[in-house]
Protein backbone atom coordinates (compact mmCIF):
# COMPACT_ATOMS: atom_id res chain seq x y z
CA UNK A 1 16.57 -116.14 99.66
CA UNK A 2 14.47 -115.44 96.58
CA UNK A 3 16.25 -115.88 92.90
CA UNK A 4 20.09 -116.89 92.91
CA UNK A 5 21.72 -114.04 95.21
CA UNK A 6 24.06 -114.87 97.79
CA UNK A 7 22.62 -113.88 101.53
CA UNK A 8 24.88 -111.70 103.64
CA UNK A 9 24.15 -110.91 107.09
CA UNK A 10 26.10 -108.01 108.91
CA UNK A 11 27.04 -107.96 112.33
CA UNK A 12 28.17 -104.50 113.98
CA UNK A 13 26.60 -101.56 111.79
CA UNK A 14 29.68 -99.00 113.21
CA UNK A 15 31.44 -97.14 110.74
CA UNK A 16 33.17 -99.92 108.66
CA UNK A 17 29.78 -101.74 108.62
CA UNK A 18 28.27 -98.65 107.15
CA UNK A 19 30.70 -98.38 104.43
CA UNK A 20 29.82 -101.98 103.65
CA UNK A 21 25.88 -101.38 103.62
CA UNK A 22 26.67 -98.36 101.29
CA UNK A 23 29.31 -100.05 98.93
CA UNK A 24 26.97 -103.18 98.47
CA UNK A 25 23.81 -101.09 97.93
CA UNK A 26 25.49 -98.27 95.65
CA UNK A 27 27.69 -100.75 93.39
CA UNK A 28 25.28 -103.41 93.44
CA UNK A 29 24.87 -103.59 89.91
CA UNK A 30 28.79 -103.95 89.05
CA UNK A 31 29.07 -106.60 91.56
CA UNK A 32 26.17 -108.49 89.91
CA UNK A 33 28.42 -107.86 86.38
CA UNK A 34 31.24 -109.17 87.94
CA UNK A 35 29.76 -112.22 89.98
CA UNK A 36 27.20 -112.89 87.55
CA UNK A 37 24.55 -112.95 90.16
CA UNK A 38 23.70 -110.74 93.11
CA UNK A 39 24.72 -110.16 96.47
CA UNK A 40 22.50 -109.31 98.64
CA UNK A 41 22.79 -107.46 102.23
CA UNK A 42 19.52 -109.44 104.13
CA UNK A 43 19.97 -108.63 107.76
CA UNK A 44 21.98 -106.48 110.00
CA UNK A 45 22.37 -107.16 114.16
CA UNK A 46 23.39 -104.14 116.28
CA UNK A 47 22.77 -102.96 119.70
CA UNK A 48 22.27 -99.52 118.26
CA UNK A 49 19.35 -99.82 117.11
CA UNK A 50 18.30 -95.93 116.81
CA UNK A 51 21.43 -93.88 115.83
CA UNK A 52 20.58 -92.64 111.91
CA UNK A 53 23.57 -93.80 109.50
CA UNK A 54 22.48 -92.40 106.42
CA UNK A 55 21.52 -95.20 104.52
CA UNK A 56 18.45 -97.30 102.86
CA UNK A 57 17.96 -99.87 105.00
CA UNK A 58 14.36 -100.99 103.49
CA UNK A 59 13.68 -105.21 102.82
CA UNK A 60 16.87 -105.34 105.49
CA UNK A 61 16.09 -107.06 109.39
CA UNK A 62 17.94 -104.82 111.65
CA UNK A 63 17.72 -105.58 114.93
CA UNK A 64 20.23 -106.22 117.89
CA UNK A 65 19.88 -110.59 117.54
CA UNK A 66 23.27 -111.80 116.33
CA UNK A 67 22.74 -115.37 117.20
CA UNK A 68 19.22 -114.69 114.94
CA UNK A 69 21.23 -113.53 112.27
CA UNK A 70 24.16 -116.57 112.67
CA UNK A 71 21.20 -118.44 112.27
CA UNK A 72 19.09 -117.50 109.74
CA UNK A 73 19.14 -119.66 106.63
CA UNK A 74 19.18 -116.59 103.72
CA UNK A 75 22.41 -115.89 105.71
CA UNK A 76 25.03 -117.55 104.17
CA UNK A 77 28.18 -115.29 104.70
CA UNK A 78 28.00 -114.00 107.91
CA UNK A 79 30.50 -110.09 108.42
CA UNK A 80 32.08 -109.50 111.41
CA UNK A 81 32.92 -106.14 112.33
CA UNK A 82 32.38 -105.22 115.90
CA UNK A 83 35.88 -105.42 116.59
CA UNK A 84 37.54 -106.63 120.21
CA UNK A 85 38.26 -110.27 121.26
CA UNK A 86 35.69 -112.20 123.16
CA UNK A 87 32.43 -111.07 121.71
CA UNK A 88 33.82 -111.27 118.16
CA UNK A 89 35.23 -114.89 118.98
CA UNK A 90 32.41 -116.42 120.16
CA UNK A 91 30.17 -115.44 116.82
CA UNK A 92 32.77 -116.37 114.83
CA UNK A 93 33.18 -119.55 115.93
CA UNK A 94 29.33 -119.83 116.08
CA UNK A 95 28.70 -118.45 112.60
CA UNK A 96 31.51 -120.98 111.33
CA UNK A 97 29.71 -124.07 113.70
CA UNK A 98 26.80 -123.19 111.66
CA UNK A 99 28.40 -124.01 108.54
CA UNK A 100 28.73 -120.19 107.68
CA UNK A 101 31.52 -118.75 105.97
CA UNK A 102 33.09 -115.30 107.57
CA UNK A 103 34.20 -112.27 106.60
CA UNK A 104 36.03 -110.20 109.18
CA UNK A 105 37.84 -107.05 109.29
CA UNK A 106 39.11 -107.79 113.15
CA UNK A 107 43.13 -107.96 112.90
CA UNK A 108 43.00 -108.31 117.14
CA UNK A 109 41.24 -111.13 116.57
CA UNK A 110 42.92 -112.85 114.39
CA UNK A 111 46.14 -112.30 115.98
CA UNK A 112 45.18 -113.87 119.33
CA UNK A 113 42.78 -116.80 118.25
CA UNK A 114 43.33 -117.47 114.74
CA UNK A 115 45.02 -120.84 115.18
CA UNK A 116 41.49 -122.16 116.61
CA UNK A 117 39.22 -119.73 113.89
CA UNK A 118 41.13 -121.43 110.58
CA UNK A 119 41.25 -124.87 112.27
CA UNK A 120 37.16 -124.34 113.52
CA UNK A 121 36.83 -123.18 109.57
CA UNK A 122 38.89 -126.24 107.88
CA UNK A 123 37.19 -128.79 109.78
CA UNK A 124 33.79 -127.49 109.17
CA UNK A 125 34.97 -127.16 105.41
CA UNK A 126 33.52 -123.16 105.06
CA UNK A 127 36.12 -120.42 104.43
CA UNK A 128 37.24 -117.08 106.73
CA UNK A 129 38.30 -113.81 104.92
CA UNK A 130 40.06 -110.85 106.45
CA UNK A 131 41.56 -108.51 103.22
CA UNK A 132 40.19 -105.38 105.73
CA UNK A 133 42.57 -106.99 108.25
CA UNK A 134 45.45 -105.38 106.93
CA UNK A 135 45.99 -102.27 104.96
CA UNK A 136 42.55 -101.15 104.92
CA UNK A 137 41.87 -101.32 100.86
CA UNK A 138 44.75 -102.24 100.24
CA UNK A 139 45.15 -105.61 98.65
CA UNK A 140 47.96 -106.91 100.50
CA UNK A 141 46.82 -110.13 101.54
CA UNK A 142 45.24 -111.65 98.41
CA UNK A 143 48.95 -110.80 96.69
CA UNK A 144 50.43 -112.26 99.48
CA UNK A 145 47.88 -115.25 98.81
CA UNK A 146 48.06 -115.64 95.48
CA UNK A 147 50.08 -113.06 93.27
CA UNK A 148 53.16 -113.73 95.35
CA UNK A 149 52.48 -117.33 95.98
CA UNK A 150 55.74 -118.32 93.79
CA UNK A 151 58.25 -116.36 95.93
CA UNK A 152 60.47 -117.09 98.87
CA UNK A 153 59.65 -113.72 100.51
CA UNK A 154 63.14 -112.15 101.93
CA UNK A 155 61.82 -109.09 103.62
CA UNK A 156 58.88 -107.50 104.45
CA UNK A 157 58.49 -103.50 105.79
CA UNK A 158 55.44 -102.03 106.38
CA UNK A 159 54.13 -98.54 107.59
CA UNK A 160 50.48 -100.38 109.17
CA UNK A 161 49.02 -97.67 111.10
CA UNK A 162 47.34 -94.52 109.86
CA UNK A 163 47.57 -92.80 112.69
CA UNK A 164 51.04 -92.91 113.69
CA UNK A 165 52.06 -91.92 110.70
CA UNK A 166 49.88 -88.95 110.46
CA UNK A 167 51.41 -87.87 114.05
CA UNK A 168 54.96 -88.75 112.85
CA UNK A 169 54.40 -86.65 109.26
CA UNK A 170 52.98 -83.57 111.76
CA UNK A 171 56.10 -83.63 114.06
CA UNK A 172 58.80 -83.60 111.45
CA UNK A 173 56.30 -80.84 109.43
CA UNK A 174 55.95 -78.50 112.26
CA UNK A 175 58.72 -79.43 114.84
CA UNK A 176 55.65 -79.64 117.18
CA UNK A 177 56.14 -81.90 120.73
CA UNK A 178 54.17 -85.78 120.35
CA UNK A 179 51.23 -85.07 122.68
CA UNK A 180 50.91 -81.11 120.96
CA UNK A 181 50.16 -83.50 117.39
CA UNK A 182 48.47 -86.45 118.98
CA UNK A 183 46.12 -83.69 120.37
CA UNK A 184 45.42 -82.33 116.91
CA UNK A 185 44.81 -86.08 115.90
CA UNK A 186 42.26 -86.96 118.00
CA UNK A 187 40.25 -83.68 117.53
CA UNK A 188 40.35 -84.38 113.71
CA UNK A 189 39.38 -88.09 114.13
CA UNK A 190 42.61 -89.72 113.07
CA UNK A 191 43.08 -90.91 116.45
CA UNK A 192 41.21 -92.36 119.30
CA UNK A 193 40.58 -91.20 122.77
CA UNK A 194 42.13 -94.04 124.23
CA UNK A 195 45.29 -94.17 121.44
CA UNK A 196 47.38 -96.82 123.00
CA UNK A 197 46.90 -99.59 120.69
CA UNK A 198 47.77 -97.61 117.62
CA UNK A 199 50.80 -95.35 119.22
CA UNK A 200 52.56 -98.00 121.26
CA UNK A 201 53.02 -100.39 118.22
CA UNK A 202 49.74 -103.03 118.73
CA UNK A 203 47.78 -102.46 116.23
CA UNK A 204 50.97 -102.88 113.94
CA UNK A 205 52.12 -106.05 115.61
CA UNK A 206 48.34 -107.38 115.45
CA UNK A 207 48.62 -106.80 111.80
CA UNK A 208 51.97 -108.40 111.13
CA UNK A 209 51.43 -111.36 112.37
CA UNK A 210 48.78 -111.85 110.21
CA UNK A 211 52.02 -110.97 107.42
CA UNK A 212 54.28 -113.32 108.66
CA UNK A 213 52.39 -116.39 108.65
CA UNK A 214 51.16 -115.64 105.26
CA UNK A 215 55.15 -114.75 104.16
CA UNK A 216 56.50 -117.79 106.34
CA UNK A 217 54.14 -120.49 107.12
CA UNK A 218 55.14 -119.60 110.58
CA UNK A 219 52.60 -119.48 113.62
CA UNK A 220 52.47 -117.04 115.85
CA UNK A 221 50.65 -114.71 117.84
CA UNK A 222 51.65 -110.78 118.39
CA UNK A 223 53.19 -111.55 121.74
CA UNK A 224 55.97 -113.29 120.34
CA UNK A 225 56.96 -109.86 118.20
CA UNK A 226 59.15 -107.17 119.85
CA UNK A 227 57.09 -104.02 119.98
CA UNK A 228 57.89 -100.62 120.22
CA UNK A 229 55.39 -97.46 120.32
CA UNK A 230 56.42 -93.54 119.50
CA UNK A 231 55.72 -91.76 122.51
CA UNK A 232 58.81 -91.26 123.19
CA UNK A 233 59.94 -89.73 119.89
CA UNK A 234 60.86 -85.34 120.44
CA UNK A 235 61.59 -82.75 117.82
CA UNK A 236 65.21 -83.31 118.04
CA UNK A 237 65.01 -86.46 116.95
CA UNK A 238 63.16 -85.42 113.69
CA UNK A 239 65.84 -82.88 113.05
CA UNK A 240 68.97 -84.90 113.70
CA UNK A 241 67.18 -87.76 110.85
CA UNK A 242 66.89 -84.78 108.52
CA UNK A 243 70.47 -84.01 109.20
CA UNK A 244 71.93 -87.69 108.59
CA UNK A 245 69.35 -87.96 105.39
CA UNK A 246 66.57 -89.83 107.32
CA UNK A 247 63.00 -89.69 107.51
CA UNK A 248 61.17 -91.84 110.78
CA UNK A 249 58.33 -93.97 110.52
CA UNK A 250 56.69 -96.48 112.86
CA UNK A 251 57.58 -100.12 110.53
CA UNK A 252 56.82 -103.63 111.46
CA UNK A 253 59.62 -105.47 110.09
CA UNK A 254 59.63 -109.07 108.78
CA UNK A 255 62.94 -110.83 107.72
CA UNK A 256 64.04 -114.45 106.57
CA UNK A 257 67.10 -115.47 107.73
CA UNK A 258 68.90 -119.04 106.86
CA UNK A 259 71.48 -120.57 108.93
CA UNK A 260 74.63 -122.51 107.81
CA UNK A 261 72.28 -124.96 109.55
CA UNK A 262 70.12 -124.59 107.11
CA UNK A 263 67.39 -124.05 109.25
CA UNK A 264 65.11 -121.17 108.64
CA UNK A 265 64.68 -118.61 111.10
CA UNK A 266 61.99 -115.54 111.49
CA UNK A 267 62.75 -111.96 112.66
CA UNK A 268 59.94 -109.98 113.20
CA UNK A 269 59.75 -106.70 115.26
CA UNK A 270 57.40 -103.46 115.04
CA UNK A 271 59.38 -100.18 115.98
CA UNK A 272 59.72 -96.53 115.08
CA UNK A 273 62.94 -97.08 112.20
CA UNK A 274 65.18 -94.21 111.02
CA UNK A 275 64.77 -94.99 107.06
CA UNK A 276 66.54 -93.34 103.34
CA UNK A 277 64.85 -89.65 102.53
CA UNK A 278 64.98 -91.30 98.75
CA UNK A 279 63.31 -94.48 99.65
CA UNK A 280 60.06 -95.02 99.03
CA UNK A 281 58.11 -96.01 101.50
CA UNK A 282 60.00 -92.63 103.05
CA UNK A 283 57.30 -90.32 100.84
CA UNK A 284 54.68 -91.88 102.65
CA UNK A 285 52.94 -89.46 104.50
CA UNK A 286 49.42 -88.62 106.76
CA UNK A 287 47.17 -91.56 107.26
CA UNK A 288 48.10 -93.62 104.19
CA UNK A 289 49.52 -96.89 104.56
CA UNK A 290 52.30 -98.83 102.52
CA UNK A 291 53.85 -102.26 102.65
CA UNK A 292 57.35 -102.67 100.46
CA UNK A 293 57.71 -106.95 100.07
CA UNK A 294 60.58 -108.69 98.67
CA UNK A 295 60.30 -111.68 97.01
CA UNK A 296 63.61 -113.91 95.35
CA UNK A 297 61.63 -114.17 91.97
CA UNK A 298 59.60 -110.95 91.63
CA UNK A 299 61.89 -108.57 93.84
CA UNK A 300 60.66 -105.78 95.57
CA UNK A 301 57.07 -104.62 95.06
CA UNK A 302 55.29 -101.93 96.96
CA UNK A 303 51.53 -101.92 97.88
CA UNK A 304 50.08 -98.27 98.75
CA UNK A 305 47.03 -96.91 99.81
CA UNK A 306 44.23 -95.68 102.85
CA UNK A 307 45.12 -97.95 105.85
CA UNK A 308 41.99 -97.40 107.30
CA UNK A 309 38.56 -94.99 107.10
CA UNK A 310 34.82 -96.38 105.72
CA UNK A 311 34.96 -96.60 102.14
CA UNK A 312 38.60 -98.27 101.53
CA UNK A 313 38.03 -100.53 104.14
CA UNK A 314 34.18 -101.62 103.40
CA UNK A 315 35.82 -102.04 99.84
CA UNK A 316 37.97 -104.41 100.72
CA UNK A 317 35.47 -106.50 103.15
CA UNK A 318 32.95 -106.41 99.95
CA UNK A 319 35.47 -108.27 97.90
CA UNK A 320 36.26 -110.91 100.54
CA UNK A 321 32.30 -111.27 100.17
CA UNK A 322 32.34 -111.51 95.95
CA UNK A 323 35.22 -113.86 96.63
CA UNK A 324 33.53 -115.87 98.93
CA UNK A 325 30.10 -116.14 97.07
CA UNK A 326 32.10 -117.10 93.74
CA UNK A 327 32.89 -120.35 96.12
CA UNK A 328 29.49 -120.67 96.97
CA UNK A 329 28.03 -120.90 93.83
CA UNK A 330 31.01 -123.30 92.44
CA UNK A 331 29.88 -125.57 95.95
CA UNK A 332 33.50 -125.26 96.78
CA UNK A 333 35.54 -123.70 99.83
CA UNK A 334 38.94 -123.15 100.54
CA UNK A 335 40.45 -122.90 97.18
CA UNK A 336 43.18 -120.85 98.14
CA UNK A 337 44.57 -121.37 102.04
CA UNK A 338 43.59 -117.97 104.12
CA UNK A 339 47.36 -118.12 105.56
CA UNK A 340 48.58 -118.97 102.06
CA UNK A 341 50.22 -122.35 103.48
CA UNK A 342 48.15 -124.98 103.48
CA UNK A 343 47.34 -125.49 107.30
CA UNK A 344 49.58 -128.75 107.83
CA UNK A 345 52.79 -126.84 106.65
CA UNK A 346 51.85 -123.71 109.18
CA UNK A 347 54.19 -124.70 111.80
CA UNK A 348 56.03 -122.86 115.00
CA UNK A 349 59.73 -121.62 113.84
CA UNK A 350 62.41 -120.02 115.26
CA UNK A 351 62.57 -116.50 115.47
CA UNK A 352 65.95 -114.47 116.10
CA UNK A 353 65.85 -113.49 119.65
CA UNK A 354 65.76 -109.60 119.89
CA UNK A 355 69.05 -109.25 121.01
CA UNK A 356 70.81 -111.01 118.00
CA UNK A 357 69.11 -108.84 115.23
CA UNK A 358 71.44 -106.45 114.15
CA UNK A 359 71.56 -102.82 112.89
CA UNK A 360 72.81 -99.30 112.67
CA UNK A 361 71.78 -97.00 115.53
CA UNK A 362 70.47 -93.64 116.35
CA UNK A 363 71.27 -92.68 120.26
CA UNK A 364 70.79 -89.83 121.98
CA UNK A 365 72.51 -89.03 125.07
CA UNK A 366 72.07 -86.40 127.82
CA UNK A 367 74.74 -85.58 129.78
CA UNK A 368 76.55 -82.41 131.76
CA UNK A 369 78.13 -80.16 129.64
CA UNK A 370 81.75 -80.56 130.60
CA UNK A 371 84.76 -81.89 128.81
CA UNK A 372 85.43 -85.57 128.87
CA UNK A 373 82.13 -86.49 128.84
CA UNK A 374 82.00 -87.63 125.41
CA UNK A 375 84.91 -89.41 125.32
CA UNK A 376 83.60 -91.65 128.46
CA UNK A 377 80.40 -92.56 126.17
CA UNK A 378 82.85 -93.19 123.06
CA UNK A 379 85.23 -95.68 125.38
CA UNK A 380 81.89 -97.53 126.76
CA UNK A 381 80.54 -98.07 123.51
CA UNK A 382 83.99 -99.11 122.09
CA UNK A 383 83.87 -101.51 124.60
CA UNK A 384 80.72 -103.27 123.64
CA UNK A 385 82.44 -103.35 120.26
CA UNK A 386 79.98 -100.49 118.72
CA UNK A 387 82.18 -97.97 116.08
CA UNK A 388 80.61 -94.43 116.24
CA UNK A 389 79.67 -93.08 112.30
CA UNK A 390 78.81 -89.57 113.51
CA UNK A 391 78.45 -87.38 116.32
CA UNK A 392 76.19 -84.24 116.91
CA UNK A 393 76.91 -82.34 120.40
CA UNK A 394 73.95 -80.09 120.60
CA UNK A 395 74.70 -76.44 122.12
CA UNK A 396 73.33 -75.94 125.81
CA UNK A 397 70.02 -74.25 126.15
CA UNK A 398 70.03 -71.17 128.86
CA UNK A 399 68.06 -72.76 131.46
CA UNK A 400 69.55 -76.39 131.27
CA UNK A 401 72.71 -78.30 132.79
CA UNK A 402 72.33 -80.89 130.35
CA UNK A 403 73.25 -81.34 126.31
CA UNK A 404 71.69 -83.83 124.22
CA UNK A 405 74.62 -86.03 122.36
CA UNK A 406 73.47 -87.31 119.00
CA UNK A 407 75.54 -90.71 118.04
CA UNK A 408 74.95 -92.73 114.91
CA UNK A 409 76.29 -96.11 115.00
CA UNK A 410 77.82 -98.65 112.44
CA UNK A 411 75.69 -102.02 112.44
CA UNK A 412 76.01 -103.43 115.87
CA UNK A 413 74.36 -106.51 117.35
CA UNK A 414 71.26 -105.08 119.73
CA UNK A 415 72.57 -106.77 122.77
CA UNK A 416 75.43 -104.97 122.70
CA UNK A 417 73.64 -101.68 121.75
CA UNK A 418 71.55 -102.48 125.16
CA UNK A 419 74.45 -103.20 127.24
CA UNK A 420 76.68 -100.35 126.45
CA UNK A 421 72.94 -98.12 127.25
CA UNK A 422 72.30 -99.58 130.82
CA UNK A 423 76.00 -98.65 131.23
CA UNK A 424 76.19 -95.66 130.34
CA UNK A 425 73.01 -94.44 131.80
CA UNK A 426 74.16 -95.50 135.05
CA UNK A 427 77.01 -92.75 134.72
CA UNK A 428 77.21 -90.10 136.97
CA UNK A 429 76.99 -87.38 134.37
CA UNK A 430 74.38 -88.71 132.18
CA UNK A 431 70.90 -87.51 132.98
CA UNK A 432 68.08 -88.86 131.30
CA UNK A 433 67.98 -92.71 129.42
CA UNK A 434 69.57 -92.86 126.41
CA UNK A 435 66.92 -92.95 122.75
CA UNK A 436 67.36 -95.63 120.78
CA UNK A 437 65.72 -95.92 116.90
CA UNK A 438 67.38 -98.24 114.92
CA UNK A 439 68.17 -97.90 110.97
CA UNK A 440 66.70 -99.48 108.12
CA UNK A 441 68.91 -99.35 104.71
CA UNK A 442 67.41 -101.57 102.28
CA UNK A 443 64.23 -100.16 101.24
């Protein structure tokens, strides 16, 4: 590498990777002010090799060798961005055996296998960055990291995923059904063709429990968090929120909770959460993302911005890469931990079983249309010592047998809630399983 720039090699030239080419070639001069030196894109590795992305690629090697790139010696920060699990593992871990330091924007991977990536990256003394991980450009994780580094953090509630909340802003707008908006979604590119991982809650959990070990010190992987998608969301639920002074949005949900023990114990769940109209992560709407924290010194802060798309998230990969060359030059690594705990106090902690977290409710019911039946889905709840708020007996439509009963609950313990269900779907004269969405206050 000629003069004092910092080498950065790219691999996976999609759309993310594009936005980084172009950020780093159009605001190359600003990042020199900033750094006080350049950074400087050297080589690229892609198997696509002939699609045309718009951009100079001239004094770059493109070509389809990652291993090449991983190990090239102008390389000395080596992007990850082609997304998925194995593939992305093994050149992580390669580009980190090599003594390079890594930039990645792959909140799967992390998730699943970022135990053995920070331990691989400690040991060989380089560092891993992952801002784009979360929030798109928003710069979540370096205040997590650093400008909340003082606090105990109480609570953490997050809308994560661009595209359910565009399809949950649609439904309420238009009163349309899920797959009508979801439709709509994928033609105007919010959504993928295959849209499981962002409307069945996994892309949310992936990015949470990159959250909660940066909030808790605790380690974890997103199997151990309680997900929930939206399919199963209607109209009528949209309406009845609007009714009790609710909006809905698709949260991951991070608590601390402390014992008389002592002992300090996680909840963390992702699922779509009946929240305040005058909240404020309530007036977040389309594709943007926001994440409210609460800390015990600073209180509650909001971050807010695009979750996702090329520019905001190349924007926050290229400053992972500033921050990482600023290390380089001072022949330095690891100045701040990447889970903010240092990696001996990242440890395995209790988290509250589902079943003992506790909230109101939102549950619809459909049953026959004939007296008493209401009353037998009061005494059942009663039973599981639930106490009904409000009630909202919709009128019969022409062609069906069945109304939908709208209950909202006082805060009950969600075992309870899930007994006092299986119950009372097995009745004779209810007809469909009962919807749950539980109810977030304290935003």
């Amino acid at each position: 590498m000629s003069g004092d720039a910092v080498g950065v090699g790219l691999i996976g030239l999609g759309t993310i990777g594009t936005g980084v080419a172009k950020v780093l070639a159009g605001n190359a001069s600003v990042i020199t002010q900033r750094l006080g030196f350049p950074l400087r894109l050297v080589r690229i590795a892609d198997l696509d090799l002939e699609t045309d992305r718009g951009i100079d690629l001239e004094g770059i090697r493109f070509d389809s060798d990652a291993t090449g790139l991983i190990e090239d010696p102008e390389v000395s920060i080596v992007v990850e961005l082609i997304g998925g699990y194995d593939v992305a593992r093994r050149f992580t871990l390669q580009a980190i055996d090599r003594g390079k330091h890594v930039v990645t924007a792959n909140k799967a991977l992390l998730a699943k296998h970022g135990k053995e990536i920070f331990e691989a990256a400690a040991k060989r003394g380089v560092d891993v960055a992952f801002e784009a991980s979360v929030g798109g450009g928003i710069p979540i994780l370096r205040s997590m990291r650093e400008g909340l580094a003082a606090n105990r953090i109480l609570s953490l509630h997050g809308i994560m995923n661009g595209t359910t909340n565009y399809v949950l802003t649609e439904m309420e707008k238009t009163g349309e059904a899920f797959e009508v908006v979801l439709k709509r979604a994928q033609d105007l590119g919010y959504a993928e063709a295959d849209p499981s991982f962002d409307v069945d809650g996994v892309d949310a959990a992936h990015k949470l429990t990159l959250l909660v070990a940066m909030a808790y010190g605790a380690e974890l992987t997103d199997a151990d968090i309680p997900t929930e998608g939206i399919r199963g969301l209607t109209p009528l639920d949209f309406d009845a929120a609007a009714e009790f002074g609710y909006r809905i949005k698709l949260l991951g949900i991070a608590k601390r909770h402390e014992g008389p023990d002592g002992i300090e114990r996680i909840e963390a769940r992702v699922h779509p959460t009946m929240i305040p109209r005058e909240s404020l992560l309530a007036s977040v709407d389309g594709a943007m993302n926001a994440i409210a924290v609460n800390g015990d010194a600073v209180g509650p802060t909001l971050f807010y911005g695009a979750g996702a798309g090329e520019m905001p998230t190349a924007s926050a990969v290229v400053a992972d890469l500033m921050e990482i060359a600023r290390e380089i030059r001072r022949g330095s690594a690891g100045r701040v931990a990447p889970l903010s705990y240092v990696p001996a106090h990242l440890e395995r902690k209790p988290l509250v079983p589902p079943g003992e977290s506790a909230s109101r409710c939102y549950l619809v019911f459909s049953a026959d249309d004939r007296p008493g039946v209401l009353g037998q889905i009061a005494s059942v709840l009663g039973e599981h010592g639930i106490s009904i708020q409000s009630v909202i007996q919709q009128g019969r439509a022409r062609s069906a047998t069945a109304v939908p009963v709208v209950v909202l609950t006082h805060p009950a313990v969600e075992a309870s809630v899930r007994s006092a269900i299986a119950e009372i779907d097995a009745l004779p004269e209810v007809t469909a399983a009962t919807r749950l969405v539980r109810i977030e206050e304290d935003l």
